[in-house]
N, C-alpha and C. Protein backbone atom coordinates (compact mmCIF):
# COMPACT_ATOMS: atom_id res chain seq x y z
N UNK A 1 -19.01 13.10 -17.81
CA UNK A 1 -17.97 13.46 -16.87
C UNK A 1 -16.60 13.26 -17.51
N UNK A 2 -16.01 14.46 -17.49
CA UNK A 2 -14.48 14.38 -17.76
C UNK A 2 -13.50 14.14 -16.12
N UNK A 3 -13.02 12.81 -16.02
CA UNK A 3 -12.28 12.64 -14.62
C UNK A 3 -10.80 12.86 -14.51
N UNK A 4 -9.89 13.69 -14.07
CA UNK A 4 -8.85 13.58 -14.24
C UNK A 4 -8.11 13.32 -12.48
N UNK A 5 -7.28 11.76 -12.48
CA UNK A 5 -6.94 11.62 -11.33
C UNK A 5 -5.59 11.53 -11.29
N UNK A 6 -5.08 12.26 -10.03
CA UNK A 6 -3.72 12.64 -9.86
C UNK A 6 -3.24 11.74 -8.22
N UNK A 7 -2.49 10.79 -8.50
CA UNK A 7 -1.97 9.94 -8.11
C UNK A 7 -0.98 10.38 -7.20
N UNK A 8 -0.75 10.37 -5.64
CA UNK A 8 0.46 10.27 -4.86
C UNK A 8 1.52 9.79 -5.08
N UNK A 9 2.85 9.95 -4.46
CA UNK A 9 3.80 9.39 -4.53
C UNK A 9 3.66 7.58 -4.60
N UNK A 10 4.63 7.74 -5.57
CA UNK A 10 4.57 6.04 -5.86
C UNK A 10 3.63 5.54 -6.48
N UNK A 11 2.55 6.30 -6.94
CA UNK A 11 1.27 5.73 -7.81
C UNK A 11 0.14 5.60 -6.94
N UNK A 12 -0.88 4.53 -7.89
CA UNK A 12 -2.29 4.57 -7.39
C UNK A 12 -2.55 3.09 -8.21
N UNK A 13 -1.43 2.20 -8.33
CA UNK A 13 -2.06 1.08 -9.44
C UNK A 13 -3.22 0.26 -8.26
N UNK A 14 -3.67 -0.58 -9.20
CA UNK A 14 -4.56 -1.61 -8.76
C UNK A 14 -3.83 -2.52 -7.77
N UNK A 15 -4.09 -2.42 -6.06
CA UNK A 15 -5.76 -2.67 -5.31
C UNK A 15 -6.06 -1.04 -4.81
N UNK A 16 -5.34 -0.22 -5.52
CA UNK A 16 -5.82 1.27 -4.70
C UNK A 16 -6.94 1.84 -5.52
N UNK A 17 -7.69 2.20 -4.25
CA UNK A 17 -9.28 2.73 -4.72
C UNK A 17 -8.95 3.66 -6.03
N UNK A 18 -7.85 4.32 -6.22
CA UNK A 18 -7.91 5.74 -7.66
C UNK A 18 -8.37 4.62 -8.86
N UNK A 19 -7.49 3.69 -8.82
CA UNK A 19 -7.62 2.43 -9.90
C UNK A 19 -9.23 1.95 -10.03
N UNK A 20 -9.37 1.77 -8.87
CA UNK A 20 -10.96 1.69 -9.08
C UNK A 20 -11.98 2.02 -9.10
N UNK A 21 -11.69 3.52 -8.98
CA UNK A 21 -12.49 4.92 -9.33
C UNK A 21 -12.48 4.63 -10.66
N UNK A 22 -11.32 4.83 -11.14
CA UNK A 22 -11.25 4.64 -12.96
C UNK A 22 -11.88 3.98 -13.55
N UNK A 23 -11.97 3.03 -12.63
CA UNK A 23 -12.23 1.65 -13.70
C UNK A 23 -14.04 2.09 -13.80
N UNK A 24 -14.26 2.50 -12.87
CA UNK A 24 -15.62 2.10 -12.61
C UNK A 24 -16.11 3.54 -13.42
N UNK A 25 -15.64 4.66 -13.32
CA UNK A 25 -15.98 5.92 -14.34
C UNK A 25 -15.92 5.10 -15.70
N UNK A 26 -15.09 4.46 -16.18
CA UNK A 26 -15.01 4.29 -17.66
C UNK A 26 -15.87 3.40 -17.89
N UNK A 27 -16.51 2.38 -16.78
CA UNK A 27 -17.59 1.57 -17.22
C UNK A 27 -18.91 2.02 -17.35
N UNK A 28 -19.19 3.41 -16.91
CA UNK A 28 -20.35 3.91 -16.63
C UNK A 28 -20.16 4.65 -18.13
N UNK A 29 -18.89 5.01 -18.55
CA UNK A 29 -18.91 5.75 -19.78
C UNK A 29 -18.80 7.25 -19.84
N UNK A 30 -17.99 7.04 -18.67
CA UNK A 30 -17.55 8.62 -18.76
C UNK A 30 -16.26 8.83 -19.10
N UNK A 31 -15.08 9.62 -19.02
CA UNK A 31 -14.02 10.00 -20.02
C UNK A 31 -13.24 9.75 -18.43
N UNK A 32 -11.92 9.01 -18.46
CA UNK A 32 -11.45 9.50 -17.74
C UNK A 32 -9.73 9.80 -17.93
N UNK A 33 -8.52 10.61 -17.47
CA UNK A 33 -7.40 10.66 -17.93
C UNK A 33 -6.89 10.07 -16.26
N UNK A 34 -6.61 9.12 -15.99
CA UNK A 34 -5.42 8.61 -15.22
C UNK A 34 -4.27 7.98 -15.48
N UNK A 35 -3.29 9.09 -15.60
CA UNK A 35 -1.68 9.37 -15.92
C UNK A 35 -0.77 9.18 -14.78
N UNK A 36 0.05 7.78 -15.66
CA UNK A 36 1.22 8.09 -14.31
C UNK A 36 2.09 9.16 -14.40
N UNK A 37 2.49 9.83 -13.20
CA UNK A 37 3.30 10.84 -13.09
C UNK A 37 4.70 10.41 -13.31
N UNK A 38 5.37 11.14 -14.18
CA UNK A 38 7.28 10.91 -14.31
C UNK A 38 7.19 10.67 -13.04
N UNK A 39 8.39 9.28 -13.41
CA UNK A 39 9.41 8.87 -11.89
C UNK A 39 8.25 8.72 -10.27
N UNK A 40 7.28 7.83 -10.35
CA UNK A 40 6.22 8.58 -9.16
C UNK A 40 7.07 8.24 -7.59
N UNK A 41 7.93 7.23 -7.93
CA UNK A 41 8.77 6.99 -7.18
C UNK A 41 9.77 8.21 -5.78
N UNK A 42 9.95 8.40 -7.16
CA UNK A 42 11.32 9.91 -6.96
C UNK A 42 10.35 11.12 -8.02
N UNK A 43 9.39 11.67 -7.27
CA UNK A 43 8.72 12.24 -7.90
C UNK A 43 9.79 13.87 -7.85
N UNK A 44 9.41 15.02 -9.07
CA UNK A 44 9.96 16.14 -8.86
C UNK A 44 8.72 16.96 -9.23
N UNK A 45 8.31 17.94 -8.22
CA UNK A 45 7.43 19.03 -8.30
C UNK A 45 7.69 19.62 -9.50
N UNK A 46 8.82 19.94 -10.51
CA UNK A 46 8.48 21.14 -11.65
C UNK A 46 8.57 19.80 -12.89
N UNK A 47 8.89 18.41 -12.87
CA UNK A 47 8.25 17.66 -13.98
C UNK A 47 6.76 16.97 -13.62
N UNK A 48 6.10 17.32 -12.57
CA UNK A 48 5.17 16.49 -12.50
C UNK A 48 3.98 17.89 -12.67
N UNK A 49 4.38 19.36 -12.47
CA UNK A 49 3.30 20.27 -12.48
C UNK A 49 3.56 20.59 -14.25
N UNK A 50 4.99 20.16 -14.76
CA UNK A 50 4.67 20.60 -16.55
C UNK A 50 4.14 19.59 -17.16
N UNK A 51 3.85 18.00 -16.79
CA UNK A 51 3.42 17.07 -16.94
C UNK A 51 1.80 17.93 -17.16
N UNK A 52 1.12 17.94 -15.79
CA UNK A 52 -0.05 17.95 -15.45
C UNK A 52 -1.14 19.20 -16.56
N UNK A 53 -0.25 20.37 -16.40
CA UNK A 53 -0.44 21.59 -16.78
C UNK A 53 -0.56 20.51 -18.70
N UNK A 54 0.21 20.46 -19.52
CA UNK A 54 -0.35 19.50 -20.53
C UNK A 54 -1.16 18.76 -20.94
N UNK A 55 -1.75 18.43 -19.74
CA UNK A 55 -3.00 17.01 -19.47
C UNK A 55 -4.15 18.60 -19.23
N UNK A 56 -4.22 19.19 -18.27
CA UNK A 56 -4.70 20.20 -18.02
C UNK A 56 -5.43 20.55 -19.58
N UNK A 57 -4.53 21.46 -20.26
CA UNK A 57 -5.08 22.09 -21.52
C UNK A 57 -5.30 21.06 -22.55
N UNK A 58 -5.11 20.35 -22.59
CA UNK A 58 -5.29 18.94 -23.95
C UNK A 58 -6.95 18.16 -23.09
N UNK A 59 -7.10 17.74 -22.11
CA UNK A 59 -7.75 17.14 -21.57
C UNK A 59 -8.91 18.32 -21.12
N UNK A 60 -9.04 18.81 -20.41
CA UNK A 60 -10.18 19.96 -19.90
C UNK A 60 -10.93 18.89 -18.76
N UNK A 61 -10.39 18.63 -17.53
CA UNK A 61 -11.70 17.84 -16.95
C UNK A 61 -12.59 18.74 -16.25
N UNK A 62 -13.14 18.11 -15.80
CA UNK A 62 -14.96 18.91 -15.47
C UNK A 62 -14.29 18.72 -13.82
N UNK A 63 -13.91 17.06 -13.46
CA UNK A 63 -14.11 16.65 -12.28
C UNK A 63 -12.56 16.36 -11.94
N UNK A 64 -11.67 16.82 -11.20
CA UNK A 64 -10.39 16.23 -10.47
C UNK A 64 -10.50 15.61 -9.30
N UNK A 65 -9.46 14.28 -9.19
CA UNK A 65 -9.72 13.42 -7.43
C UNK A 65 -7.83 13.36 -7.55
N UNK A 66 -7.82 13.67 -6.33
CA UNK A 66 -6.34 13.72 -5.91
C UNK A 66 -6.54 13.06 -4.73
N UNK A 67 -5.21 12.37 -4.55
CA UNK A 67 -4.82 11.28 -3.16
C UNK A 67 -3.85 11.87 -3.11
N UNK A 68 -2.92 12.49 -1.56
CA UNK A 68 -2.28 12.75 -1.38
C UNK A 68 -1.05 13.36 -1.54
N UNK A 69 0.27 13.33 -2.42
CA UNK A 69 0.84 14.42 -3.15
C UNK A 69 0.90 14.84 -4.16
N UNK A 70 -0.65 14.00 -5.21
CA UNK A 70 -1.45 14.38 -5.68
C UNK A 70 -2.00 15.91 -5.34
N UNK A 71 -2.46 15.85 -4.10
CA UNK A 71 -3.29 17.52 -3.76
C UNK A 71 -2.25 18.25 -3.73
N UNK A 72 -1.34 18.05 -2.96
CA UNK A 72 -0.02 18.52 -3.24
C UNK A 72 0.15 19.83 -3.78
N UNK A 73 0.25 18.72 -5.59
CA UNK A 73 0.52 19.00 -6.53
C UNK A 73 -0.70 19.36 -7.14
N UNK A 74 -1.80 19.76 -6.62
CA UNK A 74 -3.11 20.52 -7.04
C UNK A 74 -3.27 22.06 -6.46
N UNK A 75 -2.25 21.97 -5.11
CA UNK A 75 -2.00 22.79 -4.35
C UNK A 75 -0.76 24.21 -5.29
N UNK A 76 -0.55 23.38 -5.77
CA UNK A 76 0.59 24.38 -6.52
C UNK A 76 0.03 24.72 -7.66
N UNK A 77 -0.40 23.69 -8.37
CA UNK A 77 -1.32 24.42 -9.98
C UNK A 77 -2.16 25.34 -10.00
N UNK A 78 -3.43 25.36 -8.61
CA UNK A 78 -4.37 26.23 -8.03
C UNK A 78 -3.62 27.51 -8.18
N UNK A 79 -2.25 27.57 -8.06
CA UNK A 79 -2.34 29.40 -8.09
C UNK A 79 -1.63 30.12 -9.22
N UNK A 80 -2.21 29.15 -10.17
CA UNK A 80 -2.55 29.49 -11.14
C UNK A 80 -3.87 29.26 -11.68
N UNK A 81 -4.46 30.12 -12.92
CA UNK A 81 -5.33 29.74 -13.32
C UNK A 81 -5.71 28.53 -13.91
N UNK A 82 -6.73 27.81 -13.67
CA UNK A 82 -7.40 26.39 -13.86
C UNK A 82 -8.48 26.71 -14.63
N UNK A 83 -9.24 26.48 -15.86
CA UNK A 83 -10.72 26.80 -16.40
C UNK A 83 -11.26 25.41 -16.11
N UNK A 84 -12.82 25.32 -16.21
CA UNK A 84 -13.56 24.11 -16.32
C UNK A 84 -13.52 23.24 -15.29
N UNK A 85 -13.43 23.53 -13.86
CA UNK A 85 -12.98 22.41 -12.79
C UNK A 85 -14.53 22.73 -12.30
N UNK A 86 -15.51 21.64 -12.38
CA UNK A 86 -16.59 21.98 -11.46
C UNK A 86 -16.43 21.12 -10.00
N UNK A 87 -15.99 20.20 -9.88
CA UNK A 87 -15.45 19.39 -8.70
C UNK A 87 -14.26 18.45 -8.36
N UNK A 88 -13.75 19.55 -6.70
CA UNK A 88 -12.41 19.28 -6.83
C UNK A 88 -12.68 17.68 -5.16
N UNK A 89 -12.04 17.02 -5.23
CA UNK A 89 -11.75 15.75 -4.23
C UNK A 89 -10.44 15.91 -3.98
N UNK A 90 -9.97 16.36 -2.79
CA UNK A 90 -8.81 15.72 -2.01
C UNK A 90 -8.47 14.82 -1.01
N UNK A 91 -8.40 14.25 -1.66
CA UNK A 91 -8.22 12.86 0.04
C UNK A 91 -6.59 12.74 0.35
N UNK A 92 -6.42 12.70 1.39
CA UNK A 92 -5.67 12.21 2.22
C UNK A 92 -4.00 13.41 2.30
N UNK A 93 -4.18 14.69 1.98
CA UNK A 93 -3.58 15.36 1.82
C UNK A 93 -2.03 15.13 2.59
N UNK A 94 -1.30 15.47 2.46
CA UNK A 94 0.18 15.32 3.47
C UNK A 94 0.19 16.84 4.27
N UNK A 95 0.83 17.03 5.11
CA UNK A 95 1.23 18.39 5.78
C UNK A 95 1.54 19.51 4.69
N UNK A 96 1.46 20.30 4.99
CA UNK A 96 1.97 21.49 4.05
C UNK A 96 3.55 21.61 4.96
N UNK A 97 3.72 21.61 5.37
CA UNK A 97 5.09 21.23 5.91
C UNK A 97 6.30 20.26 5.78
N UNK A 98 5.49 19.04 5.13
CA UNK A 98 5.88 17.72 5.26
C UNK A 98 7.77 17.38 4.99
N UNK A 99 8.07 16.90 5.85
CA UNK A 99 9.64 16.78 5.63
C UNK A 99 10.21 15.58 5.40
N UNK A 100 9.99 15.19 4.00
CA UNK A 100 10.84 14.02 4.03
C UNK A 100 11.56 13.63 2.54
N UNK A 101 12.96 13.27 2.44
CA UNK A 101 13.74 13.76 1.65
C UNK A 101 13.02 13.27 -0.01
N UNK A 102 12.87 12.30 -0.04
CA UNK A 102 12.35 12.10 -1.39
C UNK A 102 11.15 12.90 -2.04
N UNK A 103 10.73 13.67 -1.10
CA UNK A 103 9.64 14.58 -2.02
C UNK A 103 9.90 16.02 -1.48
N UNK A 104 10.79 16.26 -1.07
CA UNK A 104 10.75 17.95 -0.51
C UNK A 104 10.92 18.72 -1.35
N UNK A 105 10.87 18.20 -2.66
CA UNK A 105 10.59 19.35 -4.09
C UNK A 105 8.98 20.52 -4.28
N UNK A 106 8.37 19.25 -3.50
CA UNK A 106 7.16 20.20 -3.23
C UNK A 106 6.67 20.86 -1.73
N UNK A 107 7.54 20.93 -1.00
CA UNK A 107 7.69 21.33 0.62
C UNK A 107 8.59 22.37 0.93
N UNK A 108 8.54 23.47 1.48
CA UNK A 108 7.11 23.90 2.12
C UNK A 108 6.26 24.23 1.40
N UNK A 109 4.83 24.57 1.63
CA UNK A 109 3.87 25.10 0.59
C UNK A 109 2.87 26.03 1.64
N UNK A 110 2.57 26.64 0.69
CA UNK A 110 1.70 27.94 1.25
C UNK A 110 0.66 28.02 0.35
N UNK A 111 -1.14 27.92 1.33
CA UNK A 111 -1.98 27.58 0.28
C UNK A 111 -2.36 28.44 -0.68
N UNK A 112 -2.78 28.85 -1.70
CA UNK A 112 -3.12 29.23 -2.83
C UNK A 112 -4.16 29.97 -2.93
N UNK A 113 -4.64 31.07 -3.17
CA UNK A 113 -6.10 31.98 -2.95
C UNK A 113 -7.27 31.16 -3.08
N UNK A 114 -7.44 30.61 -4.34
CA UNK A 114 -8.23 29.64 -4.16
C UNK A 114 -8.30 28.37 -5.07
N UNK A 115 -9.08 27.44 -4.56
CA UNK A 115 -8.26 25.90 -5.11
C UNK A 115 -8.59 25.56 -6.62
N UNK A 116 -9.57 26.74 -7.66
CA UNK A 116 -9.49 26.47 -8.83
C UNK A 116 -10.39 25.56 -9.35
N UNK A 117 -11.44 25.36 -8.20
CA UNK A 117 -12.74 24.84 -8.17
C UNK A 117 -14.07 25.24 -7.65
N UNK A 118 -15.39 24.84 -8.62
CA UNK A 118 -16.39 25.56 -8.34
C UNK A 118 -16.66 24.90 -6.79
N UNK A 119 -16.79 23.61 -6.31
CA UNK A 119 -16.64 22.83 -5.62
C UNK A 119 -16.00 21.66 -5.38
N UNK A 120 -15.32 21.91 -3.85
CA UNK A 120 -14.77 21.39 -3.22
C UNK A 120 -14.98 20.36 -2.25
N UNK A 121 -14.22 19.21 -2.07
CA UNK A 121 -14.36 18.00 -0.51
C UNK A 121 -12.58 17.33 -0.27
N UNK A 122 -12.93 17.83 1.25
CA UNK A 122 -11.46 17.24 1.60
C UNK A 122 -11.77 16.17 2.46
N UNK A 123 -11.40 14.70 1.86
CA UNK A 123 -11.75 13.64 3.00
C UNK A 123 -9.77 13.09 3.52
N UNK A 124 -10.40 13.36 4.97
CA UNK A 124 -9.15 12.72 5.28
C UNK A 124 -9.61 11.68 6.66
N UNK A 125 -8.26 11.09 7.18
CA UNK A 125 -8.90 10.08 8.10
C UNK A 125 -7.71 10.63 9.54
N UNK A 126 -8.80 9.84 10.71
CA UNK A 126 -8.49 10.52 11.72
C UNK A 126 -6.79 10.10 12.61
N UNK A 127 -6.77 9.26 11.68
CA UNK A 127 -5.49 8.82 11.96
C UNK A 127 -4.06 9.00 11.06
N UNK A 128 -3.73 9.41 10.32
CA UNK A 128 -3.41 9.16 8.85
C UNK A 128 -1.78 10.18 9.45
N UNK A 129 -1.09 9.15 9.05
CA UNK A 129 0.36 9.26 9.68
C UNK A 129 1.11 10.68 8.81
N UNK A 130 0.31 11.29 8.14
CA UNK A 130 1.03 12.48 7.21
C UNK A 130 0.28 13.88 6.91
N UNK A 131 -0.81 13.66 8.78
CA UNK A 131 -1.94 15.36 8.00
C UNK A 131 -2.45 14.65 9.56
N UNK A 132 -2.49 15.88 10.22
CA UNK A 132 -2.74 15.83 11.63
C UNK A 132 -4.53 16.60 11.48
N UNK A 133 -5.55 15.70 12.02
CA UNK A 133 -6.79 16.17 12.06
C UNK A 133 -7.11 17.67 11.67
N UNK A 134 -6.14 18.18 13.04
CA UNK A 134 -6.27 20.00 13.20
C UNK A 134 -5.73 20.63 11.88
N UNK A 135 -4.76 19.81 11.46
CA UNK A 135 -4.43 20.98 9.95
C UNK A 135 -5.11 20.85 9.03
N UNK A 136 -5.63 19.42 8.94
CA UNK A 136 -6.86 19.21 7.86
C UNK A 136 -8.34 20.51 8.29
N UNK A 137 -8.68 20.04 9.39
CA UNK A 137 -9.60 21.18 9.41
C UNK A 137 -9.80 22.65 9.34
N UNK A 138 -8.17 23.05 9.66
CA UNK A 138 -7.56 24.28 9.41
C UNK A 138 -7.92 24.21 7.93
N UNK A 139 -7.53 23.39 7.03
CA UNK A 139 -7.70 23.87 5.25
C UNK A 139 -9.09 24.03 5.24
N UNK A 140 -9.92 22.95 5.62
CA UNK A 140 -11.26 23.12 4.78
C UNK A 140 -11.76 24.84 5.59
N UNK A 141 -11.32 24.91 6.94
CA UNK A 141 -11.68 26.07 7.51
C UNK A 141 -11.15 27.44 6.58
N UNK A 142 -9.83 27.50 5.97
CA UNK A 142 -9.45 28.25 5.18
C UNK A 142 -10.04 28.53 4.29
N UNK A 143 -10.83 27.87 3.10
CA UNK A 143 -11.35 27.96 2.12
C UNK A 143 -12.96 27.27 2.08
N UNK A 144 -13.57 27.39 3.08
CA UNK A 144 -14.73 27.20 3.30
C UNK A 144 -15.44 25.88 2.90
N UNK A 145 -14.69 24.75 3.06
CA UNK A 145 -15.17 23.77 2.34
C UNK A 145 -15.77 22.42 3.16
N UNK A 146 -16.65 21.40 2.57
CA UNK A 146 -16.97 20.11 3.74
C UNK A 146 -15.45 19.36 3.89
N UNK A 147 -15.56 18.73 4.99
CA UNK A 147 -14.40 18.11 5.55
C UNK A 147 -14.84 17.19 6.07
N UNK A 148 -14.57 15.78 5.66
CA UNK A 148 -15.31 14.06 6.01
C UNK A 148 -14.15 13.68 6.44
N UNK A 149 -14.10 13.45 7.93
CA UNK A 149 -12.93 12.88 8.23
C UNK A 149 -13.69 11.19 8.80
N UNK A 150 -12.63 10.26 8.38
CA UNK A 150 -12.94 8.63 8.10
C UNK A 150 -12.17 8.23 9.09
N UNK A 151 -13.02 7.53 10.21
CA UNK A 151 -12.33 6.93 11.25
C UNK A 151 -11.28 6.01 11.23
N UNK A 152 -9.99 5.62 11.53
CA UNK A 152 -9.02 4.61 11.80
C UNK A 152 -8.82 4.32 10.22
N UNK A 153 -8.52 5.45 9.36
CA UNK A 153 -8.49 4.85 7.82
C UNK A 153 -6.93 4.92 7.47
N UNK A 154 -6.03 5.88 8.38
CA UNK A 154 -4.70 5.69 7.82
C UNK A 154 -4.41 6.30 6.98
N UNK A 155 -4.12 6.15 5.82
CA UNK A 155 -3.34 7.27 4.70
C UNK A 155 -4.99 6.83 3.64
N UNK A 156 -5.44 6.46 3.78
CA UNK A 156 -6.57 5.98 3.18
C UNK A 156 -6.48 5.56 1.75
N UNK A 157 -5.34 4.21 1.53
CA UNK A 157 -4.81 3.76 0.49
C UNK A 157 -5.09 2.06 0.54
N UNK A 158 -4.25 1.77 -0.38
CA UNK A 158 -4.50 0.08 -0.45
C UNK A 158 -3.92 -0.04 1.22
N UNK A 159 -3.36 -0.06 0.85
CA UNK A 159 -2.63 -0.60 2.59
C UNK A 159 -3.24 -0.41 3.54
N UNK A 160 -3.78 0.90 3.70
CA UNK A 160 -4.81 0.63 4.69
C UNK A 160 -6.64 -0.03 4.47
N UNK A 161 -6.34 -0.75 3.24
CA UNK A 161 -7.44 -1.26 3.17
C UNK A 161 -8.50 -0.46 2.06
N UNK A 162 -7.87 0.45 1.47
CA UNK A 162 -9.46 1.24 0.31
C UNK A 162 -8.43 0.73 -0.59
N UNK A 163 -9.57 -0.15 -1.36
CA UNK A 163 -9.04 -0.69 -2.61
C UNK A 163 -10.29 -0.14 -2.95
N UNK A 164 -11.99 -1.22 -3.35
CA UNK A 164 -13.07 -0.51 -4.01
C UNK A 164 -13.28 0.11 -2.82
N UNK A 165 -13.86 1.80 -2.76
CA UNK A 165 -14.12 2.54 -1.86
C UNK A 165 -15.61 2.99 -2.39
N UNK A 166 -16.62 2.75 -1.96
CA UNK A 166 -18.19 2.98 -2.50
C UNK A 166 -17.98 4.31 -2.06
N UNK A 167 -17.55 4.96 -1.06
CA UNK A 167 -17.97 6.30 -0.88
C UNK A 167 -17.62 7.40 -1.74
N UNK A 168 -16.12 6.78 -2.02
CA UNK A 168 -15.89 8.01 -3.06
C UNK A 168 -16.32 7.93 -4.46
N UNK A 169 -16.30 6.85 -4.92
CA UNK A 169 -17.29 6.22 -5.87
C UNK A 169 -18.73 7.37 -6.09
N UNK A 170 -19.41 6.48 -4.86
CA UNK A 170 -20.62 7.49 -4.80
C UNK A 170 -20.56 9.18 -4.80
N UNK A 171 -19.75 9.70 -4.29
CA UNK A 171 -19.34 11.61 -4.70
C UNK A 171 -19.20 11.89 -5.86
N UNK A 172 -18.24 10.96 -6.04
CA UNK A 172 -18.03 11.78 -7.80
C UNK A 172 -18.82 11.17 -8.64
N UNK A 173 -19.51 9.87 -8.57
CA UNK A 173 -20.47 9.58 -9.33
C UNK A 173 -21.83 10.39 -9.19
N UNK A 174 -22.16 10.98 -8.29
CA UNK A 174 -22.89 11.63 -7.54
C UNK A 174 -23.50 12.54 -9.34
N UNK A 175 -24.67 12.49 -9.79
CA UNK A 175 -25.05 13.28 -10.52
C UNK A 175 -25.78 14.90 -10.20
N UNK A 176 -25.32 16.11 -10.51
CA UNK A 176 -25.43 17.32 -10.22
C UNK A 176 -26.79 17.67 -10.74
């Protein structure tokens, strides 16, 4: 497995589950590229998609997991061409609308023909202060995909408690 994980605003360090996705891919001995994004802070949509697009062609992953403006920013690469993506993970997506000043470099967005994967999973949670149930199911409904929505999980980050997360663990460890 080639893993390449793309980190939300502000990162994904350790107690957040991406960190321990990683950790736990590289102990099993699979390849993985988790890159912090320029500035994740004060992130900017056209240094973080020429960032990625680099990692993209140098790296080739098989498998991508995105947390939140992470998908984003998967959302915008998708319409362009992607080779070699056999499974795509989005968790915890933000609005395609989302309005808020430190990231409106990547807002509004309009989704993409298609997401640049052989297969797809969008897990989001039923509460999660930045992606309202109905628009989440609106995407996976758009592009035909499973949709695991996680009860009372919140943005489904350290803070709300996914530091080791077995489930997502188990998906992408999941052997094909």
């Amino acid at each position: 497995m080639k893993l390449l994980i793309l980190h939300g605003w502000g990162g994904s360090d350790t107690p957040h589950w991406q960190a321990e996705l990683a950790a736990k891919v590289a102990k099993d001995y699979g390849t993985v590229c988790f890159p912090l994004l320029d500035n994740p802070h004060f992130p900017s949509k056209n240094r973080w998609l020429k960032q990625v697009k680099v990692i993209l062609e140098a790296f080739k992953p098989d498998t991508v997991v995105c947390h939140s403006l992470g998908c984003t920013l998967w959302l915008w690469l998708a319409q362009e061409e992607i080779e070699g993506v056999e499974r795509l993970f989005l968790v915890s997506p933000p609005s395609l609308d989302t309005q808020l000043d430190t990231i409106k470099s990547f807002f509004p967005l309009s989704l993409p023909i298609t997401l640049q994967a052989k297969e797809t999973q969008l897990i989001v949670s039923d509460n999660d202060p930045y992606i309202s149930t109905n628009e989440a199911e609106q995407i996976a409904s758009h592009y035909n995909i499973p949709l695991y929505t996680i009860p009372n999980a919140e943005h489904i980050n350290a803070d709300s408690g996914y530091g080791k997360w077995e489930f997502i663990e188990e998906l992408v460890m999941e052997k094909k």
